[in-house]
PDB file of N, CA and C in Angstrom:
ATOM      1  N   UNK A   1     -11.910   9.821  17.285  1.00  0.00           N
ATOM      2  CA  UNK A   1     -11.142   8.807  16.559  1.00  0.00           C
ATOM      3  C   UNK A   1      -9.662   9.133  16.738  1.00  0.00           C
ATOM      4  N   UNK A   2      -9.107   8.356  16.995  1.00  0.00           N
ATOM      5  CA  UNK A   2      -7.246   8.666  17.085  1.00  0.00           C
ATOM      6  C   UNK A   2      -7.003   7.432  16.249  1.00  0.00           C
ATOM      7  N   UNK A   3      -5.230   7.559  16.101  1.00  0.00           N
ATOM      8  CA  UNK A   3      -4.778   6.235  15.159  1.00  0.00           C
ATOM      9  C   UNK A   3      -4.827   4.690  16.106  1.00  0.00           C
ATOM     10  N   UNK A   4      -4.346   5.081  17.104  1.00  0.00           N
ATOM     11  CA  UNK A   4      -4.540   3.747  17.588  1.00  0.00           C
ATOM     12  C   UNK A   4      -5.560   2.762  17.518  1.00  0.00           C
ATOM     13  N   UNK A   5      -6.979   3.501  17.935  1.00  0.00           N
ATOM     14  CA  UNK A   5      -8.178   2.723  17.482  1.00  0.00           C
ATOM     15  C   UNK A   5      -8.481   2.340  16.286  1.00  0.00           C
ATOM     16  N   UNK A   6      -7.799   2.992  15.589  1.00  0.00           N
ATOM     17  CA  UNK A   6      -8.582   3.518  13.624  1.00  0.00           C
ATOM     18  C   UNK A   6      -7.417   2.113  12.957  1.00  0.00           C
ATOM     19  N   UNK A   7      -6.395   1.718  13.776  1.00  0.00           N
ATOM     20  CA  UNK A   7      -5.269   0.919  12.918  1.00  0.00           C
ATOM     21  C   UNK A   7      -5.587  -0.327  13.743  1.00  0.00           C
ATOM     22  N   UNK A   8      -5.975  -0.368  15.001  1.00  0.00           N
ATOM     23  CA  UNK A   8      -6.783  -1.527  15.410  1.00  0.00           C
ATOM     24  C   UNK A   8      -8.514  -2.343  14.793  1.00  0.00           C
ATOM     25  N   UNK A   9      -8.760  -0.893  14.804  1.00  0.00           N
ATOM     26  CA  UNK A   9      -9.880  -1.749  13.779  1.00  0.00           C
ATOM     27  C   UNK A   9     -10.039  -1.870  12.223  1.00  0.00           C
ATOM     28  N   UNK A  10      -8.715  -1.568  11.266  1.00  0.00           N
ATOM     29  CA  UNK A  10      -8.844  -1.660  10.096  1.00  0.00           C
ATOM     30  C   UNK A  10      -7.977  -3.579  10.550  1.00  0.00           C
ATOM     31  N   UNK A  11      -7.076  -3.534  11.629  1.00  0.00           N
ATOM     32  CA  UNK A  11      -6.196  -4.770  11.706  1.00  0.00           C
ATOM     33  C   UNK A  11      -7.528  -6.004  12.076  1.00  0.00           C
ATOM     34  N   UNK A  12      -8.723  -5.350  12.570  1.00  0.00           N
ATOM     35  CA  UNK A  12      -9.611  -6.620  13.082  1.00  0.00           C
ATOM     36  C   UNK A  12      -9.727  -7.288  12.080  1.00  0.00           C
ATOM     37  N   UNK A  13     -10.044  -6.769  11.170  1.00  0.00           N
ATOM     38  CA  UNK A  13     -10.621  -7.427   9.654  1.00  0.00           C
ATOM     39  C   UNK A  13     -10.184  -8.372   9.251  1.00  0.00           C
ATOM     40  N   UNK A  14     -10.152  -9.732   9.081  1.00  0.00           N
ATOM     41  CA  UNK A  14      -9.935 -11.170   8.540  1.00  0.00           C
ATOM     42  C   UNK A  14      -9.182 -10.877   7.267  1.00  0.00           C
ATOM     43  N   UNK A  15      -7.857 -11.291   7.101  1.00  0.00           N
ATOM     44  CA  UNK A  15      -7.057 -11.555   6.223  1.00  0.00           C
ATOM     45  C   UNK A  15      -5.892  -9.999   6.251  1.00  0.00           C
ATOM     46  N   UNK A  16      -6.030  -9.087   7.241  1.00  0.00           N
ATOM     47  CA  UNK A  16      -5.343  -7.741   6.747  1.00  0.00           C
ATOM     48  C   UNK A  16      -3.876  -7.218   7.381  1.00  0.00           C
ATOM     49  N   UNK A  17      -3.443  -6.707   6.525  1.00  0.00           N
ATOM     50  CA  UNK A  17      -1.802  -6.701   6.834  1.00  0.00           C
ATOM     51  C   UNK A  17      -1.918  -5.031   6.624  1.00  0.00           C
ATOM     52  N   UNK A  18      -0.720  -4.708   7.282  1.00  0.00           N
ATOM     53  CA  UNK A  18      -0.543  -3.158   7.430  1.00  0.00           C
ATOM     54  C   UNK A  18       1.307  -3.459   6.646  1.00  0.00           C
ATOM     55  N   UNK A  19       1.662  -2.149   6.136  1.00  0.00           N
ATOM     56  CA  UNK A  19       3.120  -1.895   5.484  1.00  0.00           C
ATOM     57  C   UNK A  19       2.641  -0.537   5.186  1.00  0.00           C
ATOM     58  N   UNK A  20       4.153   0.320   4.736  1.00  0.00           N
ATOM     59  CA  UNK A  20       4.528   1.167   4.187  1.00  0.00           C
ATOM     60  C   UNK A  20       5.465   1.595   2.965  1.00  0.00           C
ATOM     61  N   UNK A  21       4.460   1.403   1.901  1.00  0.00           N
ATOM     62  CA  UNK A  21       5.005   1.090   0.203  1.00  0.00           C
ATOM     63  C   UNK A  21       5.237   2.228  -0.080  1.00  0.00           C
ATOM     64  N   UNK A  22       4.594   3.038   0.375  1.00  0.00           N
ATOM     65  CA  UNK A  22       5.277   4.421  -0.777  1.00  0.00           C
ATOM     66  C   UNK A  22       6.060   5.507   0.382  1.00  0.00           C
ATOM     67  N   UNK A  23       6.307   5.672   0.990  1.00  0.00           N
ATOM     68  CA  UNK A  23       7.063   6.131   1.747  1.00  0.00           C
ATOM     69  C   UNK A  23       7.201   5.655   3.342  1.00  0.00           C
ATOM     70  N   UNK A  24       7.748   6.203   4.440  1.00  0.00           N
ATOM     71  CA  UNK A  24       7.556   5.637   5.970  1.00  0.00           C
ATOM     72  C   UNK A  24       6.136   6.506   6.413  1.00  0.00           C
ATOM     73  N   UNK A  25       5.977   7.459   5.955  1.00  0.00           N
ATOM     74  CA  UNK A  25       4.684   7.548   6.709  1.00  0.00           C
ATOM     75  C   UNK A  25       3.376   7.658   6.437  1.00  0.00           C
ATOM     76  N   UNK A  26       3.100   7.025   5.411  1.00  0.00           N
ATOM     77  CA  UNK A  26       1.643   6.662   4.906  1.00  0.00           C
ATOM     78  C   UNK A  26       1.417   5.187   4.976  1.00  0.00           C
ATOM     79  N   UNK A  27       0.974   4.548   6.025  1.00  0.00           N
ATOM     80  CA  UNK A  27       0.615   3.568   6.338  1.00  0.00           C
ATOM     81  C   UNK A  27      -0.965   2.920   5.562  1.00  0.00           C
ATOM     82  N   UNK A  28      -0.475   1.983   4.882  1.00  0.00           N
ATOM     83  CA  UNK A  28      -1.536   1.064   4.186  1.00  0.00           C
ATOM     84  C   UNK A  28      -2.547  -0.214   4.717  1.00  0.00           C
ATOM     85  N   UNK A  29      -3.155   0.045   4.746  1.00  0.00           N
ATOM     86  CA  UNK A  29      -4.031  -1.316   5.307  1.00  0.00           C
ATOM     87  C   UNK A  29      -4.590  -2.221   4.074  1.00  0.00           C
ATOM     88  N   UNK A  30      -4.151  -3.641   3.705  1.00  0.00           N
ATOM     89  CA  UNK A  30      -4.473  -4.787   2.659  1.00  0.00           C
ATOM     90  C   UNK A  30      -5.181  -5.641   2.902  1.00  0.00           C
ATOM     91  N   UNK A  31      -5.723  -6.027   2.347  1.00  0.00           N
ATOM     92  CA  UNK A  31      -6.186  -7.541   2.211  1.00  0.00           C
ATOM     93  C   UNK A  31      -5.889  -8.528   1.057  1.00  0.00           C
ATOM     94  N   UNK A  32      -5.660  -9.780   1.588  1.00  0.00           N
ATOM     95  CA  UNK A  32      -4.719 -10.079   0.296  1.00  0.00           C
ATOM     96  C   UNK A  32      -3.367  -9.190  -1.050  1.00  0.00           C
ATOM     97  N   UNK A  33      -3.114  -8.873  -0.206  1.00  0.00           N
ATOM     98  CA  UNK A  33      -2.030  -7.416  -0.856  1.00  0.00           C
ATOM     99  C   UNK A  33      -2.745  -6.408  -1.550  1.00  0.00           C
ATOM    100  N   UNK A  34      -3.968  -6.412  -1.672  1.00  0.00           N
ATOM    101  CA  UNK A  34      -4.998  -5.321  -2.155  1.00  0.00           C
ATOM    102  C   UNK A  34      -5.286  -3.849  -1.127  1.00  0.00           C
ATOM    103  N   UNK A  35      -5.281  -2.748  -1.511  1.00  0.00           N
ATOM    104  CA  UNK A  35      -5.562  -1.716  -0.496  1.00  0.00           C
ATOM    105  C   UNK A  35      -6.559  -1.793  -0.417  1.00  0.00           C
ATOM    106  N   UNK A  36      -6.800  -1.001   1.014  1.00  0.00           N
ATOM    107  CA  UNK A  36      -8.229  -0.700   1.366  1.00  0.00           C
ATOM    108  C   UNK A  36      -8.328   0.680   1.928  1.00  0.00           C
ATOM    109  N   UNK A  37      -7.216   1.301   2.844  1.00  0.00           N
ATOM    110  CA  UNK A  37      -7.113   2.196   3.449  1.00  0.00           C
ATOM    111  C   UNK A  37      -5.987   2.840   3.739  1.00  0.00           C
ATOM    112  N   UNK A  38      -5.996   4.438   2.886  1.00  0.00           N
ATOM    113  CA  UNK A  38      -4.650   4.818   3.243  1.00  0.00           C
ATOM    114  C   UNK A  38      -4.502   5.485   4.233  1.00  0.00           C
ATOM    115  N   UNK A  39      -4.079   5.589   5.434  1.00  0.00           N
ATOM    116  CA  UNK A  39      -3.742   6.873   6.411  1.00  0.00           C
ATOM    117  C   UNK A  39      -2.194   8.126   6.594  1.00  0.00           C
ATOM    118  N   UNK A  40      -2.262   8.768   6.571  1.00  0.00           N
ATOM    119  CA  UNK A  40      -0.632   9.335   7.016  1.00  0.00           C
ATOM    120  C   UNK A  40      -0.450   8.845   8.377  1.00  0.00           C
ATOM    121  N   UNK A  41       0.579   8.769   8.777  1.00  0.00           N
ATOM    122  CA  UNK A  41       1.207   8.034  10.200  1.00  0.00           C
ATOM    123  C   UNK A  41       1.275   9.369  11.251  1.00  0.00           C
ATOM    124  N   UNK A  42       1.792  10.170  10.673  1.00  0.00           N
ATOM    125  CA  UNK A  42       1.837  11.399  11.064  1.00  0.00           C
ATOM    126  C   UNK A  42       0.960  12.394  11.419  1.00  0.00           C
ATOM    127  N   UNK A  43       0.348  12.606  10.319  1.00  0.00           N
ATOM    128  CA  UNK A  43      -0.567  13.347  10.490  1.00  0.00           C
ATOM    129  C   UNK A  43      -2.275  13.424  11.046  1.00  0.00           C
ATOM    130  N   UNK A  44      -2.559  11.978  10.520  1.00  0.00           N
ATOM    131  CA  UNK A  44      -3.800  11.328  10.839  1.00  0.00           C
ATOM    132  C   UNK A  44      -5.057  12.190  10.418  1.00  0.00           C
ATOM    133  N   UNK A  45      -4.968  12.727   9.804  1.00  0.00           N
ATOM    134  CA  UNK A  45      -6.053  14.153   9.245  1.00  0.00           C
ATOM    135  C   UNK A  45      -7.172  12.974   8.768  1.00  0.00           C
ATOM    136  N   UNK A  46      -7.040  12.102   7.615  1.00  0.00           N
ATOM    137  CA  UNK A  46      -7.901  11.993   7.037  1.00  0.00           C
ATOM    138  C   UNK A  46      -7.440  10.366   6.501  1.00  0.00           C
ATOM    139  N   UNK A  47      -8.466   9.296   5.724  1.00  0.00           N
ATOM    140  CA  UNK A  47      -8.232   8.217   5.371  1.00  0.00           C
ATOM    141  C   UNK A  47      -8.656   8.376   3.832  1.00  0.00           C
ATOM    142  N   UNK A  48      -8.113   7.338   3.073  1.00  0.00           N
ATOM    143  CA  UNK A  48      -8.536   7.179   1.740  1.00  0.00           C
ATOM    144  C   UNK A  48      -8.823   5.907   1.931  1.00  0.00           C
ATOM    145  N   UNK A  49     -10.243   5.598   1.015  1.00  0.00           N
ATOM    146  CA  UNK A  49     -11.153   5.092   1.481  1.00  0.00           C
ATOM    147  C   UNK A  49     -11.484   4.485  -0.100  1.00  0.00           C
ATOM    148  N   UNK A  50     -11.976   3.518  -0.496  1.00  0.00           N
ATOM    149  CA  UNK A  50     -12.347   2.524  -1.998  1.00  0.00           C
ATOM    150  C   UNK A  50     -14.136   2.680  -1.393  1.00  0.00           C
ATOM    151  N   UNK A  51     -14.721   3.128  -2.720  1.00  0.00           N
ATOM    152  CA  UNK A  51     -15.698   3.293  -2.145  1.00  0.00           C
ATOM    153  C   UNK A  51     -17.154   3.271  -3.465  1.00  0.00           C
ATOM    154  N   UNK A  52     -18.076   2.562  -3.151  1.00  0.00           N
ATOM    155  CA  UNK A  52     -19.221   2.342  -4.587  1.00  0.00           C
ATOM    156  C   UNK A  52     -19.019   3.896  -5.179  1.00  0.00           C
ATOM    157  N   UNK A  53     -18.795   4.087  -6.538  1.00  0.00           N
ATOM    158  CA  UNK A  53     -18.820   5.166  -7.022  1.00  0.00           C
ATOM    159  C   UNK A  53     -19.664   6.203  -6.814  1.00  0.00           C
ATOM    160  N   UNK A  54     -21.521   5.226  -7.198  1.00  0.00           N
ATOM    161  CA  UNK A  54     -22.682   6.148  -6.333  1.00  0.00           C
ATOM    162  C   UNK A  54     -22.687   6.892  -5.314  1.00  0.00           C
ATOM    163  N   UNK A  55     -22.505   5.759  -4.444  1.00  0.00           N
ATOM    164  CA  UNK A  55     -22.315   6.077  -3.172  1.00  0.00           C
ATOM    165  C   UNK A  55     -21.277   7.091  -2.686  1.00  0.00           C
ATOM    166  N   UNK A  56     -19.966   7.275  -3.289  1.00  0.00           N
ATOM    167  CA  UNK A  56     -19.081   7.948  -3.259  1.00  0.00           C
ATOM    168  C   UNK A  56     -19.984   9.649  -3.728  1.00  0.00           C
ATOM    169  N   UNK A  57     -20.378  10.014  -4.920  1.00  0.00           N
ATOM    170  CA  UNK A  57     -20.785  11.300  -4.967  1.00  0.00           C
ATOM    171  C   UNK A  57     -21.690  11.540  -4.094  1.00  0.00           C
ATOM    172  N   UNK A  58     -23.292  10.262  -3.487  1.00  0.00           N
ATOM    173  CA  UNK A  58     -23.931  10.808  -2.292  1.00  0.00           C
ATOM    174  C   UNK A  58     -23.182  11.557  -1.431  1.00  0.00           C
ATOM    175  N   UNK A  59     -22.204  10.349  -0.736  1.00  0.00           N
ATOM    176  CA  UNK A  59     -21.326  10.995   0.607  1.00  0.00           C
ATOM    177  C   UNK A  59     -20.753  12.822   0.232  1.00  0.00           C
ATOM    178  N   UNK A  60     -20.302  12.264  -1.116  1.00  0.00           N
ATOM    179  CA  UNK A  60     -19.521  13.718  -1.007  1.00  0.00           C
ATOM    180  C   UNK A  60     -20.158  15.174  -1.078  1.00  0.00           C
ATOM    181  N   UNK A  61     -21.710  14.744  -1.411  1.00  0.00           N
ATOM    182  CA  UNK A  61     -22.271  15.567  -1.711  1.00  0.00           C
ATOM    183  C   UNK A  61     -23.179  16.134  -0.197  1.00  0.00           C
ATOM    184  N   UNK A  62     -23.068  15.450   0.677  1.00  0.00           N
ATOM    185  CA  UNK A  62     -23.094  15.057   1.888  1.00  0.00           C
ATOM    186  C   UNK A  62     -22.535  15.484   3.181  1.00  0.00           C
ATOM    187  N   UNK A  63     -21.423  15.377   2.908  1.00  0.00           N
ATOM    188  CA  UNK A  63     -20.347  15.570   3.979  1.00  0.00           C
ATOM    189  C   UNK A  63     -19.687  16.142   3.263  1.00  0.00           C
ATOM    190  N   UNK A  64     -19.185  17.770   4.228  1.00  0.00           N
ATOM    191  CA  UNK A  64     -17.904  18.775   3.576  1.00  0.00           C
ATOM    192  C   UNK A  64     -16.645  17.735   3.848  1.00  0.00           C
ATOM    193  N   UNK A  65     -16.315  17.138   4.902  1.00  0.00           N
ATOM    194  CA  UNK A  65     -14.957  16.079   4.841  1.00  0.00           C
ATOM    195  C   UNK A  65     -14.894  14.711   4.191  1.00  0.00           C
ATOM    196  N   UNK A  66     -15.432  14.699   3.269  1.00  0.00           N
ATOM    197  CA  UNK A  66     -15.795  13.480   2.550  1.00  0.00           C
ATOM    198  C   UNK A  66     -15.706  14.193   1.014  1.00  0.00           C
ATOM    199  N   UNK A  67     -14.423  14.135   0.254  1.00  0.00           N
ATOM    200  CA  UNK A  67     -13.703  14.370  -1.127  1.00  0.00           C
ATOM    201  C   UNK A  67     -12.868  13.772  -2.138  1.00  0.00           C
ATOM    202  N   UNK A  68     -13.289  13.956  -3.054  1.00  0.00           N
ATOM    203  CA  UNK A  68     -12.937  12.803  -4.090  1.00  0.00           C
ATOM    204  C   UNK A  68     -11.455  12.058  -3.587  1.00  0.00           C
ATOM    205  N   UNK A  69     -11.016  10.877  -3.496  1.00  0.00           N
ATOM    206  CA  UNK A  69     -10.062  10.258  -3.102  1.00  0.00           C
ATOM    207  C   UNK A  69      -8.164  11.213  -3.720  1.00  0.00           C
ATOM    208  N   UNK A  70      -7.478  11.514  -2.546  1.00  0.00           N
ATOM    209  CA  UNK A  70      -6.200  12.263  -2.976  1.00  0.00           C
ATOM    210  C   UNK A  70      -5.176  11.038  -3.664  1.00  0.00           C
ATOM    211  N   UNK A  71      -4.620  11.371  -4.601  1.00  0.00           N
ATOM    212  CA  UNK A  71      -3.769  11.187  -5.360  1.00  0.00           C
ATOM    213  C   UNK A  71      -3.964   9.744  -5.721  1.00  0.00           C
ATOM    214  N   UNK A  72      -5.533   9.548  -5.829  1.00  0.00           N
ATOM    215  CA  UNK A  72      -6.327   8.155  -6.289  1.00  0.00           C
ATOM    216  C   UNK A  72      -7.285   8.264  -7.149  1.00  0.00           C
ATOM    217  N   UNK A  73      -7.953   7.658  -8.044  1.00  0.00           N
ATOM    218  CA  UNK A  73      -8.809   7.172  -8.773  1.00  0.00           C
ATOM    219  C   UNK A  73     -10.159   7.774  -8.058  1.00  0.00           C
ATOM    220  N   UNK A  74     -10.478   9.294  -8.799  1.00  0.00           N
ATOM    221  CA  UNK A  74     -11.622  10.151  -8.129  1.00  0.00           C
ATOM    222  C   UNK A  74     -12.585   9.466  -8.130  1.00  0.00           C
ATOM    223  N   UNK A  75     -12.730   8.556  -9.277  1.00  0.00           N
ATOM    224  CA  UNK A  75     -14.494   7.902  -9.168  1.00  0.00           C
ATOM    225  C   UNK A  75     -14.605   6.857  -7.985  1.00  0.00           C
ATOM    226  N   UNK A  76     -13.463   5.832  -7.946  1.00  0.00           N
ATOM    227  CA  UNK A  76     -13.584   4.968  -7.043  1.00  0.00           C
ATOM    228  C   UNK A  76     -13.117   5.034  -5.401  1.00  0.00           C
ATOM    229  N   UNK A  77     -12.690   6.278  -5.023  1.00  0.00           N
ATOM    230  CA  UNK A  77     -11.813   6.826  -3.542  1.00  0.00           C
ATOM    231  C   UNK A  77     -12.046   8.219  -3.360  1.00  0.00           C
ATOM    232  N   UNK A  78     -12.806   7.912  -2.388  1.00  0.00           N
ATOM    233  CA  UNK A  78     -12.923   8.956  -1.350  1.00  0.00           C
ATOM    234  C   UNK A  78     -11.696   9.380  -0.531  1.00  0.00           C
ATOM    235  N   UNK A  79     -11.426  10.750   0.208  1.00  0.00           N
ATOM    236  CA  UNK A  79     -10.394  11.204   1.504  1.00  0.00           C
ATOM    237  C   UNK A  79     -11.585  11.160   2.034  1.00  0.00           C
ATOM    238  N   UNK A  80     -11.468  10.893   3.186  1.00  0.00           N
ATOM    239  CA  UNK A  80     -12.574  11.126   4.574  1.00  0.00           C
ATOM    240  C   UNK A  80     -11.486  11.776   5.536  1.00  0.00           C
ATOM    241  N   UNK A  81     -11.937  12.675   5.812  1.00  0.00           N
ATOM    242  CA  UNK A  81     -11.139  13.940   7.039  1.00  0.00           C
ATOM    243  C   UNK A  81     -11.856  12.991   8.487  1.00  0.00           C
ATOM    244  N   UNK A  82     -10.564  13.346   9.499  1.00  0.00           N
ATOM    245  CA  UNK A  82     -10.685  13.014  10.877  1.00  0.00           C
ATOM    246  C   UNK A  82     -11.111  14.361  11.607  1.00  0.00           C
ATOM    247  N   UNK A  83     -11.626  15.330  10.829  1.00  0.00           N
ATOM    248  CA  UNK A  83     -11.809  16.491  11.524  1.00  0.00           C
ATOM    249  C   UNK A  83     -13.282  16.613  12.374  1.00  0.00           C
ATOM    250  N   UNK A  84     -14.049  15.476  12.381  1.00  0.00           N
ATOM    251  CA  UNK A  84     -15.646  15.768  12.945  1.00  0.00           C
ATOM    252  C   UNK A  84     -16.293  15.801  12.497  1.00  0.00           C
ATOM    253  N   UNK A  85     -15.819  16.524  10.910  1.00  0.00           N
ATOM    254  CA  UNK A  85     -17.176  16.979   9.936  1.00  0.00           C
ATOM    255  C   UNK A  85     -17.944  15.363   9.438  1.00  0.00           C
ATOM    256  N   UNK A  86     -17.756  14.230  10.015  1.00  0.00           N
ATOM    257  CA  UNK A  86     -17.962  13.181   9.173  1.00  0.00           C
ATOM    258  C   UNK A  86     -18.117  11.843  10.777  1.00  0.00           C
ATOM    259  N   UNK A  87     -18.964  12.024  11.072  1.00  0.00           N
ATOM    260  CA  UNK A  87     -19.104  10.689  12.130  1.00  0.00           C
ATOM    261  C   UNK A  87     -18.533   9.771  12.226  1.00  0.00           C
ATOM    262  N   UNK A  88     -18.118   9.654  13.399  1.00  0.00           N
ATOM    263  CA  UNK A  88     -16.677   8.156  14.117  1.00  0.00           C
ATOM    264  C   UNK A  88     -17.710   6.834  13.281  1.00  0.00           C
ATOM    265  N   UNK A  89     -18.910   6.739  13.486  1.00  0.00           N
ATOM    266  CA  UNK A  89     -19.542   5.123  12.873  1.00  0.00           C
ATOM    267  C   UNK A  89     -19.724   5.295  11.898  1.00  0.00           C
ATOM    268  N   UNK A  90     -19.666   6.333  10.817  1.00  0.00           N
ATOM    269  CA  UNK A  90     -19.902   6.305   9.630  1.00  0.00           C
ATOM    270  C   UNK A  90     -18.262   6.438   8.581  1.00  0.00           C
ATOM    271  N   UNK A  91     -17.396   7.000   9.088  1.00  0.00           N
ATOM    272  CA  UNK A  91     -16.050   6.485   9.377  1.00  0.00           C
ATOM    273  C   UNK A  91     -15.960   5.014   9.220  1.00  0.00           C
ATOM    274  N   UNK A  92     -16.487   4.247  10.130  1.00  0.00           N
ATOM    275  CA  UNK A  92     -15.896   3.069  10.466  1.00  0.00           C
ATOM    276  C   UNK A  92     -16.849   2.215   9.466  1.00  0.00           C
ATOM    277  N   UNK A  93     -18.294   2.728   9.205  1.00  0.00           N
ATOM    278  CA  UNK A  93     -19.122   2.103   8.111  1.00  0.00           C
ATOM    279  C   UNK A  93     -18.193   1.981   6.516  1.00  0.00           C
ATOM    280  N   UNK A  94     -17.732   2.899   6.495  1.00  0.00           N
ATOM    281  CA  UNK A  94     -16.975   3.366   5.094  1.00  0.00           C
ATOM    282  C   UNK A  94     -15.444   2.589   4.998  1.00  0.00           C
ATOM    283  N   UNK A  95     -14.938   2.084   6.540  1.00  0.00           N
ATOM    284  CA  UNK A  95     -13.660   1.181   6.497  1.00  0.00           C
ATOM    285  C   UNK A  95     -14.318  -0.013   6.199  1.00  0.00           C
ATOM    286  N   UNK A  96     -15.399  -0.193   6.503  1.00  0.00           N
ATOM    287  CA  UNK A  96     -16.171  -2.024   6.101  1.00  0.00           C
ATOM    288  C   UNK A  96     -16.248  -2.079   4.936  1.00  0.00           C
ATOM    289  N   UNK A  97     -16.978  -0.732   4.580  1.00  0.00           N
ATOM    290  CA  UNK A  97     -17.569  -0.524   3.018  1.00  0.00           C
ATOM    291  C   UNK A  97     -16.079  -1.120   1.840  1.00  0.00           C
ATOM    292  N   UNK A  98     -15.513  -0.551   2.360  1.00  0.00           N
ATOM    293  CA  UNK A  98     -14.285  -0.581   1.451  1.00  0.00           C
ATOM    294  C   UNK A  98     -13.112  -1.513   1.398  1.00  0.00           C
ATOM    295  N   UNK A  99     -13.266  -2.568   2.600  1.00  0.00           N
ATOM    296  CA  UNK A  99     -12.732  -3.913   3.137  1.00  0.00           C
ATOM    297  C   UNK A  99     -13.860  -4.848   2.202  1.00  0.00           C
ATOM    298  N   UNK A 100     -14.761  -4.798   2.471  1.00  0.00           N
ATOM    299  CA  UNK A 100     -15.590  -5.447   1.672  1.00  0.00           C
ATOM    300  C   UNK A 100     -15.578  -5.205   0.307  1.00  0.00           C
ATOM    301  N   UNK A 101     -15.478  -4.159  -0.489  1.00  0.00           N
ATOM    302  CA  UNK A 101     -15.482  -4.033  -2.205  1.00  0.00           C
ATOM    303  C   UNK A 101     -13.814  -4.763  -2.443  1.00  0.00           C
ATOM    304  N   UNK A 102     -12.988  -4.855  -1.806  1.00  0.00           N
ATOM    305  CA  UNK A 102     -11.293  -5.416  -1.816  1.00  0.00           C
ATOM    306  C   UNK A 102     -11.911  -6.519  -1.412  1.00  0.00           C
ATOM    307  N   UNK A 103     -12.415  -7.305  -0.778  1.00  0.00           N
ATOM    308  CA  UNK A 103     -12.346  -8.444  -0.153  1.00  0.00           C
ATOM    309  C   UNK A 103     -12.999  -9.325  -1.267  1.00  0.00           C
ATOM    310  N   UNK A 104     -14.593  -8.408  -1.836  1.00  0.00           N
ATOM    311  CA  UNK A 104     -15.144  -9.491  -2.609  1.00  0.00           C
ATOM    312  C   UNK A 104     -15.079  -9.237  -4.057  1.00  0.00           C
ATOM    313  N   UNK A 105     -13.466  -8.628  -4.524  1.00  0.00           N
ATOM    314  CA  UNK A 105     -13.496  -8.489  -5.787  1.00  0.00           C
ATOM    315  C   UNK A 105     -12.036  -9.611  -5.889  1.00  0.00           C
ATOM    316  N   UNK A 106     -11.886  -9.842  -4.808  1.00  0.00           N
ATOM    317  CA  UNK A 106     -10.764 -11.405  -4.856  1.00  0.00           C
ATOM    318  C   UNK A 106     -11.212 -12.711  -5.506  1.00  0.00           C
ATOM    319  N   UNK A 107     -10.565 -13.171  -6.126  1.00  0.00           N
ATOM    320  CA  UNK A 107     -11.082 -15.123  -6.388  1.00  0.00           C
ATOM    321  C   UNK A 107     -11.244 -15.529  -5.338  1.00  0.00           C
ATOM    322  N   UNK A 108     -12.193 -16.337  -5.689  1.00  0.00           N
ATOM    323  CA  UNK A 108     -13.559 -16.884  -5.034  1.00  0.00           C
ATOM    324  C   UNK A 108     -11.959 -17.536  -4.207  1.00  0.00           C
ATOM    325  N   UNK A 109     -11.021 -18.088  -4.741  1.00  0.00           N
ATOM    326  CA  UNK A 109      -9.785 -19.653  -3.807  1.00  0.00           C
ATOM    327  C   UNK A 109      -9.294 -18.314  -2.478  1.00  0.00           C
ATOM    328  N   UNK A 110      -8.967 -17.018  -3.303  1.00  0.00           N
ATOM    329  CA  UNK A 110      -8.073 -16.459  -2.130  1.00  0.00           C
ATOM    330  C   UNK A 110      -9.386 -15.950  -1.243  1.00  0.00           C
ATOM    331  N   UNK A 111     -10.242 -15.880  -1.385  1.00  0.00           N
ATOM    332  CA  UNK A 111     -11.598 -15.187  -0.476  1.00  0.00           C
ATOM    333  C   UNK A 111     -11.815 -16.502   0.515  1.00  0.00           C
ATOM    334  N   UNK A 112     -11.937 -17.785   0.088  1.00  0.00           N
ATOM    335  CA  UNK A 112     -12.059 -18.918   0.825  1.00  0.00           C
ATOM    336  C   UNK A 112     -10.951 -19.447   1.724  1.00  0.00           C
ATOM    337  N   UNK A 113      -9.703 -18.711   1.412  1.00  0.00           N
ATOM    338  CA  UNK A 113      -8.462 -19.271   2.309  1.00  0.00           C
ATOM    339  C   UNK A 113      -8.534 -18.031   3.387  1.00  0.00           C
ATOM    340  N   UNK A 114      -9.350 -16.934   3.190  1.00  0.00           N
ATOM    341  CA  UNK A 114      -9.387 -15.861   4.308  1.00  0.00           C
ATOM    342  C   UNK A 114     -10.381 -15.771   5.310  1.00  0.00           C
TER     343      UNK A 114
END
């Protein structure tokens, strides 16, 4: 996984905008101005990830690179490390996972204009 692919396929996603709100190098991926995915620009170590709470302690309990979400809401965000310990498609399962809980917690008007 590198950034180029990882910021191309969070950009495939229907309705999603990329910016940098809290500083220049933690790059955000939105939908409808909602997050979905945080990355460092820089560093690329790892993503923060919105994720079913359940599902969130399976993974973590699961995967050593898969930990309660950094400087986010532990129950609902995962960090997922780019280090290996955690599979490129299950990675990319967990960017859907979490495009989808943002996507379908929108009104039904802004979900239908996307």
């Amino acid at each position: 996984m590198n950034i180029t692919f990882f910021r191309e396929y969070c950009l495939s996603k229907p309705g999603t905008s990329e910016d940098t709100p809290f500083d220049p190098n933690t790059l955000c991926f939105k939908v409808a101005d909602k997050i979905f995915a945080i990355i460092d620009i820089e560093l690329f170590e790892s993503v923060n990830l919105k994720c079913d709470p359940e599902r969130a302690v399976e993974l973590r309990e699961k995967f050593t690179g898969i930990v309660p979400g950094y400087h986010m809401n532990k129950k609902h965000w995962n960090t997922v490390s780019f280090d290996g310990s955690v599979p490129d498609n299950l990675i990319l399962e967990l960017v859907d996972h979490s495009y989808d809980l943002i996507f379908n917690s929108l009104p039904k008007k802004k979900r239908e204009s996307i």
